[in-house]
Every structure is written in structure tokens, then in C-alpha cells.
C-alpha atoms as a PDB file:
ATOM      1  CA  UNK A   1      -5.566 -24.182  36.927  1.00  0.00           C
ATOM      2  CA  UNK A   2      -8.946 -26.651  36.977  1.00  0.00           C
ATOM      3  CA  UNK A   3      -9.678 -28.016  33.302  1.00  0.00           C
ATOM      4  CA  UNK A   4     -12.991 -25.826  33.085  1.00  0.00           C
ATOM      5  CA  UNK A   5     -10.140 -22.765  33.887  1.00  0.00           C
ATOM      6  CA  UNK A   6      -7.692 -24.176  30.914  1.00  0.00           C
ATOM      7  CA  UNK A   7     -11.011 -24.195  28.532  1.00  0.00           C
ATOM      8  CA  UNK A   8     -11.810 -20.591  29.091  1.00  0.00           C
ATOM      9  CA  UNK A   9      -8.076 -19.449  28.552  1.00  0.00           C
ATOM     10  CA  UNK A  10      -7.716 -21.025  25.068  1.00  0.00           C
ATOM     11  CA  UNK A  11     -11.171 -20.143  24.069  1.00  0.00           C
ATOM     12  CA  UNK A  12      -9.535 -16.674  24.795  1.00  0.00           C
ATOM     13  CA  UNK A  13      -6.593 -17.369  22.956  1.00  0.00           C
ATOM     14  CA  UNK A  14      -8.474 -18.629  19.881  1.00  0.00           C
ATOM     15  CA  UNK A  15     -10.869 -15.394  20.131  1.00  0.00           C
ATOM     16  CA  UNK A  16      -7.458 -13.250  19.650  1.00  0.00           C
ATOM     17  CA  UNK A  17      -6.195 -15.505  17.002  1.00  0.00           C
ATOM     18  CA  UNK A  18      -9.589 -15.633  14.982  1.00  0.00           C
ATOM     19  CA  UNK A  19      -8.967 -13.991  11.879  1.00  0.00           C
ATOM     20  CA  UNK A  20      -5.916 -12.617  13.205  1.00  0.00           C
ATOM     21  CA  UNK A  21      -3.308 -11.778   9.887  1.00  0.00           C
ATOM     22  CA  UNK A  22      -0.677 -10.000  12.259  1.00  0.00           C
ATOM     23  CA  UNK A  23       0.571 -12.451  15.224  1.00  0.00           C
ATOM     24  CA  UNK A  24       3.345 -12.209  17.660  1.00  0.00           C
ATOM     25  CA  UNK A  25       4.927 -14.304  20.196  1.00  0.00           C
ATOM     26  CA  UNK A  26       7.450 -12.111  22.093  1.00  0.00           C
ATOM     27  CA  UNK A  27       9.379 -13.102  25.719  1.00  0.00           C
ATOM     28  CA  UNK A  28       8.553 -10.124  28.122  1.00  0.00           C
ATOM     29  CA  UNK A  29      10.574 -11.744  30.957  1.00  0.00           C
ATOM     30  CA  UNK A  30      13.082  -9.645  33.083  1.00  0.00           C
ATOM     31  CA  UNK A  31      10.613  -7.207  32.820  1.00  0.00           C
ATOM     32  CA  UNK A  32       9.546  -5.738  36.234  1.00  0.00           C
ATOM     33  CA  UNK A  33       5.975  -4.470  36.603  1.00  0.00           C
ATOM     34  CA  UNK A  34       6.276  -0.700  36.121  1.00  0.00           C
ATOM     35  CA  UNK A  35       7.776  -1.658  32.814  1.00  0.00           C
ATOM     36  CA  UNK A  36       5.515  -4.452  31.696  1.00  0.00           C
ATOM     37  CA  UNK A  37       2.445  -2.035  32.308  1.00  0.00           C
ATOM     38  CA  UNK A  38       4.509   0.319  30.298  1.00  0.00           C
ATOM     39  CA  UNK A  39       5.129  -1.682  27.228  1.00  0.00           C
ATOM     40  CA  UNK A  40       1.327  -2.531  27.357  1.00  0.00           C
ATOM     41  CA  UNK A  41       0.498   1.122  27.496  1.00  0.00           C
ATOM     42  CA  UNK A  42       2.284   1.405  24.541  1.00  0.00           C
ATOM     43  CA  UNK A  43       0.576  -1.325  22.456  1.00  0.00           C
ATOM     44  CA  UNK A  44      -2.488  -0.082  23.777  1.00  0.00           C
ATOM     45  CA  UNK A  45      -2.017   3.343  21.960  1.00  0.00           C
ATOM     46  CA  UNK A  46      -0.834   1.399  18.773  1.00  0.00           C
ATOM     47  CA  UNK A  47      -3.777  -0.521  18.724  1.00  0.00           C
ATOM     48  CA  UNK A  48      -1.849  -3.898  19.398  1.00  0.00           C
ATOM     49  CA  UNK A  49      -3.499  -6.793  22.056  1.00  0.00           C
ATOM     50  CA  UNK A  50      -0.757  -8.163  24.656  1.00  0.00           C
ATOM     51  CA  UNK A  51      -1.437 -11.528  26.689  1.00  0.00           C
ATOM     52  CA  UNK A  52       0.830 -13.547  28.737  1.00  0.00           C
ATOM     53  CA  UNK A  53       0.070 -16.680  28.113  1.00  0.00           C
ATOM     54  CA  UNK A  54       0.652 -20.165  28.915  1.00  0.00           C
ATOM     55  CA  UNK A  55       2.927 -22.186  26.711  1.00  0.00           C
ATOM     56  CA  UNK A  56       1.072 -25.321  26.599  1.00  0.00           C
ATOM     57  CA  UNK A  57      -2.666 -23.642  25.932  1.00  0.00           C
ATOM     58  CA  UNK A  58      -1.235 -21.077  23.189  1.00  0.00           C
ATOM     59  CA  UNK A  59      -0.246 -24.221  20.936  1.00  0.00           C
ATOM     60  CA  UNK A  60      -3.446 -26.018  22.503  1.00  0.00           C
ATOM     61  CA  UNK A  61      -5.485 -22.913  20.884  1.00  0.00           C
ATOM     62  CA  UNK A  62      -2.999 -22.263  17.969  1.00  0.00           C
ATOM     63  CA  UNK A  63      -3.664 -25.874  16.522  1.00  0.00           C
ATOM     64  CA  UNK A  64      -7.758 -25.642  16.779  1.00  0.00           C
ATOM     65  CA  UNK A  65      -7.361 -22.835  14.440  1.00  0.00           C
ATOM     66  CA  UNK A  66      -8.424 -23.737  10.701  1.00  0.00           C
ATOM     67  CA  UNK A  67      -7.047 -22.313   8.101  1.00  0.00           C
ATOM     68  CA  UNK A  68      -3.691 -21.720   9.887  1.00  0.00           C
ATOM     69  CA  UNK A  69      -1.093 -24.192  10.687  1.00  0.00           C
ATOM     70  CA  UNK A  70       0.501 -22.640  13.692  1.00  0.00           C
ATOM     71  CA  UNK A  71       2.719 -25.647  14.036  1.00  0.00           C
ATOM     72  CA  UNK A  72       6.306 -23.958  13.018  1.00  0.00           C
ATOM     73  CA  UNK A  73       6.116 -21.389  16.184  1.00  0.00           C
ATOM     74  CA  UNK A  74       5.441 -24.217  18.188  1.00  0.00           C
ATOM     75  CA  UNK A  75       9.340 -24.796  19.128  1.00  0.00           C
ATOM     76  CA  UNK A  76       9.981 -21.357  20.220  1.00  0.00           C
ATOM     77  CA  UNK A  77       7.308 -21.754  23.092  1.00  0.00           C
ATOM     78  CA  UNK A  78       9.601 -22.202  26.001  1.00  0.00           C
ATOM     79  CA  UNK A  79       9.674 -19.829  29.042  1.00  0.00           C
ATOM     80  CA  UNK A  80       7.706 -16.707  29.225  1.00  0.00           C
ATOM     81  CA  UNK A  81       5.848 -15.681  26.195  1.00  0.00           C
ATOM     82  CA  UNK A  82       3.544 -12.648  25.384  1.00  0.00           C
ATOM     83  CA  UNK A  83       0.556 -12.772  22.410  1.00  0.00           C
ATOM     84  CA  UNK A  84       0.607  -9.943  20.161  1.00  0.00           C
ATOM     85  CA  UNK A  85      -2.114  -9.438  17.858  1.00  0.00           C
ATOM     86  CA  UNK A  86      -1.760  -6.739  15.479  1.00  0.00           C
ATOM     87  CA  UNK A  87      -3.420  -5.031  11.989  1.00  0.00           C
ATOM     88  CA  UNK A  88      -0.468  -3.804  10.579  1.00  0.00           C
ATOM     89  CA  UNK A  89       2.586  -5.800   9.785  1.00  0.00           C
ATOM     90  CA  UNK A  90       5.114  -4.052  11.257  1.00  0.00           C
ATOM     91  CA  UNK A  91       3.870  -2.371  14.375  1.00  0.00           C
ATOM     92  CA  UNK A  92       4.658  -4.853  16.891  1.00  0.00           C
ATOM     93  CA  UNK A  93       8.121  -5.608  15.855  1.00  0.00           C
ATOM     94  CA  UNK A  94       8.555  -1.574  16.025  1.00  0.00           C
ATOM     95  CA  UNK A  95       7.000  -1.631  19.338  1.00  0.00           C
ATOM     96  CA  UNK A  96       9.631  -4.633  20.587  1.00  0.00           C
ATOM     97  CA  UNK A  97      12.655  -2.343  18.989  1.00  0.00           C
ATOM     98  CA  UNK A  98      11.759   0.874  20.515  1.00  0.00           C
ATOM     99  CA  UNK A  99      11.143  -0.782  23.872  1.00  0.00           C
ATOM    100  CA  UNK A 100      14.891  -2.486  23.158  1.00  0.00           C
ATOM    101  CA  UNK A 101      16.534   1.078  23.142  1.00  0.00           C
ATOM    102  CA  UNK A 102      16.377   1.330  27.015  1.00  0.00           C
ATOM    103  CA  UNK A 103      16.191  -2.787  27.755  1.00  0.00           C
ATOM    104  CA  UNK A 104      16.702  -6.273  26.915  1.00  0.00           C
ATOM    105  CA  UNK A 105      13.739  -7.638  26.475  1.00  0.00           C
ATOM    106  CA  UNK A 106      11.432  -8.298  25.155  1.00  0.00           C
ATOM    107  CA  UNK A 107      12.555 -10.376  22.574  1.00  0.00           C
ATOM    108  CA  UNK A 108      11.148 -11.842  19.474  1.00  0.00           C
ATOM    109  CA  UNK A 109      10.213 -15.724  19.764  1.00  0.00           C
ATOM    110  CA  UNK A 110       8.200 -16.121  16.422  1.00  0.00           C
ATOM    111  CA  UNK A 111       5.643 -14.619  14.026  1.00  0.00           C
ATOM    112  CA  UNK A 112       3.052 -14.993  11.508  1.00  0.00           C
ATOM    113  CA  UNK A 113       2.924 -12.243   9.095  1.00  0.00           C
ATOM    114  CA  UNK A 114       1.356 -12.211   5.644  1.00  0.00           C
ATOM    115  CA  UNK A 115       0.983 -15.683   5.379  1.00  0.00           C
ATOM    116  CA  UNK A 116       4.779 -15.987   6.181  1.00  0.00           C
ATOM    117  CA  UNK A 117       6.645 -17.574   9.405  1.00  0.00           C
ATOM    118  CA  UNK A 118       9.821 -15.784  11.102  1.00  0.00           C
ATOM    119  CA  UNK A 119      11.437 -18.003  13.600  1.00  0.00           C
ATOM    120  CA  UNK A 120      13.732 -16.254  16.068  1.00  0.00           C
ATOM    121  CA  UNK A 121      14.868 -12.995  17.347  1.00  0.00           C
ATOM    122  CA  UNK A 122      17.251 -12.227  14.436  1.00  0.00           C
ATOM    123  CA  UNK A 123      14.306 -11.927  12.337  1.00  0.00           C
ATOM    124  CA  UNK A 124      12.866  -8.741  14.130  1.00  0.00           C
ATOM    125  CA  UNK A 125      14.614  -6.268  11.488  1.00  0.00           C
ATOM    126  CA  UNK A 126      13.021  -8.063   8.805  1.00  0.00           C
ATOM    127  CA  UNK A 127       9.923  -7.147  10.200  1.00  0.00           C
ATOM    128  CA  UNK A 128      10.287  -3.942  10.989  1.00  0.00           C
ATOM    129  CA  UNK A 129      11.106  -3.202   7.630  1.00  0.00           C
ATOM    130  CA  UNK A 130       7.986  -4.793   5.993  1.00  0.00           C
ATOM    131  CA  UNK A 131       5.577  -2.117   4.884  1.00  0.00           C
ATOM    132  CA  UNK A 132       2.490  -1.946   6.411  1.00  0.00           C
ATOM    133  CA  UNK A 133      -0.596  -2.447   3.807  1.00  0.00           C
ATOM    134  CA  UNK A 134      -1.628   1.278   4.206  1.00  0.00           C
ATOM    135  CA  UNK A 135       2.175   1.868   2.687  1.00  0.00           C
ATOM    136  CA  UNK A 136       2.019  -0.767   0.380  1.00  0.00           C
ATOM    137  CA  UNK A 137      -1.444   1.079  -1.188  1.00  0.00           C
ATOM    138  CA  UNK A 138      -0.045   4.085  -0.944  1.00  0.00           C
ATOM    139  CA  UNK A 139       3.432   3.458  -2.814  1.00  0.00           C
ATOM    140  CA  UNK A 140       0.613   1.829  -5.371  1.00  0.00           C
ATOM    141  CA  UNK A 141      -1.350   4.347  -5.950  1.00  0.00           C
ATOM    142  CA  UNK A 142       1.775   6.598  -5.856  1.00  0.00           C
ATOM    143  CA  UNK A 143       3.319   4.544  -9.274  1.00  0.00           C
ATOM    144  CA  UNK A 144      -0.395   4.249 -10.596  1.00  0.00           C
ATOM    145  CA  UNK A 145      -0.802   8.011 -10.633  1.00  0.00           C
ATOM    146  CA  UNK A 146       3.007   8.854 -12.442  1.00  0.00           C
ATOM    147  CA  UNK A 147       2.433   7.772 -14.969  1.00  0.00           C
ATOM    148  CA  UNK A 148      -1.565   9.077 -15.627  1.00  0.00           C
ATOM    149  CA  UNK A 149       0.482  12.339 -14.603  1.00  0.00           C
ATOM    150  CA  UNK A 150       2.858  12.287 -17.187  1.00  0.00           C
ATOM    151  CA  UNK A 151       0.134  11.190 -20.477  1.00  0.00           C
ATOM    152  CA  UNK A 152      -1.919  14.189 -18.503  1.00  0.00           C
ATOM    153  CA  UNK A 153       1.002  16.522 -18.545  1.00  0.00           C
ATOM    154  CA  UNK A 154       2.114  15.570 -22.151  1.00  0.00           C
ATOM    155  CA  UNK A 155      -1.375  16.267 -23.470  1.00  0.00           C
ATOM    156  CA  UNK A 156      -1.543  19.461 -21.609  1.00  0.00           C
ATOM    157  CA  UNK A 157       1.747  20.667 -23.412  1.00  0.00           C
ATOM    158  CA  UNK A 158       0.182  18.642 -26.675  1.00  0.00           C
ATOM    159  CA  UNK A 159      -2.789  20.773 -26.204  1.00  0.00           C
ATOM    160  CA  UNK A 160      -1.028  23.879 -25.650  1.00  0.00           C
ATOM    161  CA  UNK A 161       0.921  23.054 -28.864  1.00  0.00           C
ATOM    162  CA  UNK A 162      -1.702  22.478 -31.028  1.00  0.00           C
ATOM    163  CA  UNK A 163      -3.340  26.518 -29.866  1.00  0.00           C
ATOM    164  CA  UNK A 164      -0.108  27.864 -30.543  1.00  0.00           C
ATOM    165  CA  UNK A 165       0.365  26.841 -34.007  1.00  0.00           C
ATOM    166  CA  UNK A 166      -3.780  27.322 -34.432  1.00  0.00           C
ATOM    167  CA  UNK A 167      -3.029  31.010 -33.507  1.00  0.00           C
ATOM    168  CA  UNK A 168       0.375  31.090 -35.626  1.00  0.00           C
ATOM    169  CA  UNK A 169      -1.465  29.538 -38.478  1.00  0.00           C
ATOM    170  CA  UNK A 170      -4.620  32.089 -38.127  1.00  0.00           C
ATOM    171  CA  UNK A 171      -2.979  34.748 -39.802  1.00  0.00           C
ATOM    172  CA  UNK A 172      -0.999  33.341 -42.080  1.00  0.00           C
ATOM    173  CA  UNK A 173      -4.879  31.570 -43.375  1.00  0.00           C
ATOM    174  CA  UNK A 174      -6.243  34.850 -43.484  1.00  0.00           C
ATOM    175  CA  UNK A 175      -3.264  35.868 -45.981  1.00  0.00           C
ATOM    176  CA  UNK A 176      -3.594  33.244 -48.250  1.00  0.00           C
ATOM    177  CA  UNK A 177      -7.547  34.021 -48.156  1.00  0.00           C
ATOM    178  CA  UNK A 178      -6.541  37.308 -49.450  1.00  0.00           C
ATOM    179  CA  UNK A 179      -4.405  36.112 -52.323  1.00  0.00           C
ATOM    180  CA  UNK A 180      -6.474  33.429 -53.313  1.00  0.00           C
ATOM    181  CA  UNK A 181      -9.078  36.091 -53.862  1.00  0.00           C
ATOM    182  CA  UNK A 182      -8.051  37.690 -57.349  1.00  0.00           C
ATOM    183  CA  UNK A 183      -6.652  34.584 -58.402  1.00  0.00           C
ATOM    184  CA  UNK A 184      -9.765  32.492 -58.469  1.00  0.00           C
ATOM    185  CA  UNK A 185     -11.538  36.021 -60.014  1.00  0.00           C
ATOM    186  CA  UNK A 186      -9.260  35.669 -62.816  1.00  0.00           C
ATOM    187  CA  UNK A 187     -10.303  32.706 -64.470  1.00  0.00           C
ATOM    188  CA  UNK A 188     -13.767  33.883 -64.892  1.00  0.00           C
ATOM    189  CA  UNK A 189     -12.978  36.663 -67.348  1.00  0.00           C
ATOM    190  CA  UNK A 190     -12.387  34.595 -70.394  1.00  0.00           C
ATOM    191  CA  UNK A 191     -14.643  32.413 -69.742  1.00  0.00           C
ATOM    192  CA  UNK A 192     -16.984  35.008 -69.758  1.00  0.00           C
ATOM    193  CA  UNK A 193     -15.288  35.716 -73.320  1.00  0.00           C
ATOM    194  CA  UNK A 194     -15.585  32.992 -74.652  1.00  0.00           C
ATOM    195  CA  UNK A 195     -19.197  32.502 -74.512  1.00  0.00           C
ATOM    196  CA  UNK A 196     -19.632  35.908 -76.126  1.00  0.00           C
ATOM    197  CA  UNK A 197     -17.350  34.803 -78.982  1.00  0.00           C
ATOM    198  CA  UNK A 198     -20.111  31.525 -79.611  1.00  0.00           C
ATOM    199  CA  UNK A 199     -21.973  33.854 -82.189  1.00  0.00           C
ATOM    200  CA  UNK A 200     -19.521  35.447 -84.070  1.00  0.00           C
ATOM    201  CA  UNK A 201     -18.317  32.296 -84.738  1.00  0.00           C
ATOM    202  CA  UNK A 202     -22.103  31.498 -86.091  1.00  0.00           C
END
């Protein structure tokens, strides 16, 4: 590869990597090329990018990246290794596992997800299990919304309450109404009397 040929592959690399929040270094070796096409058929549909690329230009490309400091992958770049950029979290570590049902590879060199480094193979279940931000909004919005749903719920039974008793208590008003009638008539009578009694008293 000429030098002009090395500067176009790790302006390449640092395209992928530019802005990149999901990235993958995985070791497709051993696989032949009916199954590599196969595995990149599968990103493909998952909307992950897969490039082989060279050891020496992916940490060339890596450490021209601001923002980033790439440097703790940097070890497991040894042999044959794959870029995987990604926009959720856990897709590319599901991709590696379901591949892994039928063969050995590929496996899991390093990766940079969340703002967080995984070194190693044994860390693939890890990341499989991290929930994708789509999940993460959802289970949000999902504890956001129980309780709303309970006040709402409450209130609706609060409200429903409240009409009851205003219905119960309608008739029992009108009762009293009726009583209360004579009673406040009553007073009235000798009051009446009392004025007429002002000029006998003269």
C-alpha cells in the first residue's frame, strides 16, 4: 500500500468514527467468504457499517480523533480485525452472538459504548444486555406515566366520590329544606304580637 493509499484508508476510517457513539472492533477471521458476506448482510439489515481494516491505520485514525481517546482498544489490535459502527448500543454485540450460534468467530476484541471501554471477548454479554436508548426512553416514559396514571386514576375515583355523596346528599338537602320551612315561619308570629301589644301598653 503507497502512502497516498494509507491516507485515503484512515481518512475512511476517521469518516466512520466521526461522531460515532457505538464502535466495535470484532476478529472475523476463520471466516470463509460465503459467511463473511453473510454476516455483512446481516449488519447491513441492522443498520450496522463493517470494515476490515488494517491494524496499524485503525489506531493511526483512532488517535486523530478529538474528543475520544481511543488509546485503551489499542492493545487488542492484533490479527484480523473488523470496524463496527453502530446507533444502538447493543446491536452489534447481538449481531456477533447470533452469528456465534452456528460458529466461532467472530469474536469481540474491544468497544466503545456510552462513553465506556470493554476490553475483551468476555465482555460481549455485558453488552448485549445494555439497553438500547430507544429502551432506555421507553422504560422512562413507562415510570413517568405510572405514576401520572395513578394521581389520574385516584382523582377519577375522587371525582366519582364526590357525585355520589352530591347525589346521596341531594335528597336528604331537600328534606331538611322542608323542615326548616315551618320552623323559621314560627318565629314570626309573636313577633308579629308583640308589636300589636306596643299600644295597649300606651
Amino acid at each position: 500500500m503507497t502512502k497516498d493509499q494509507k491516507v485515503v484508508a484512515i481518512q475512511e476510517i476517521k469518516d466512520l468514527l466521526q461522531d460515532a457513539k457505538v464502535v466495535y472492533v470484532a476478529d472475523l477471521q476463520g471466516l470463509n467468504a460465503a459467511k463473511s458476506s453473510d454476516f455483512r448482510r446481516q449488519a447491513f439489515k441492522q443498520n450496522i457499517k463493517v470494515k476490515v481494516v488494517k491494524n496499524t491505520l485503525l489506531q493511526k485514525a483512532m488517535e486523530q480523533i478529538e474528543g475520544v481517546d481511543y488509546a485503551e482498544m489499542f492493545e487488542t489490535f492484533k490479527g484480523n480485525s473488523a470496524l463496527m459502527i453502530a446507533e444502538t448500543a447493543n446491536a452489534p454485540a447481538k449481531l456477533i452472538k447470533d452469528f456465534r450460534k452456528k460458529e466461532e468467530k467472530p469474536a469481540l476484541k474491544s468497544a466503545f459504548v456510552q462513553e465506556t471501554f470493554y476490553v475483551g471477548d468476555e465482555n460481549l454479554d455485558a453488552l448485549v444486555s445494555i439497553k438500547s436508548r430507544e429502551e432506555m426512553i421507553g422504560e422512562i416514559i413507562g415510570l413517568l406515566q405510572s405514576p401520572i396514571q395513578r394521581v389520574v386514576s385516584a382523582l377519577q375515583n375522587k371525582s366519582e366520590s364526590v357525585e355520589a355523596k352530591a347525589e346521596e346528599a341531594a335528597p336528604a338537602a331537600e328534606e331538611a329544606k322542608v323542615e326548616e320551612t315551618p320552623a323559621a315561619e314560627a318565629p314570626e308570629a309573636p313577633a308579629a304580637e308583640s308589636t300589636e301589644e306596643t299600644p295597649s301598653a300606651e
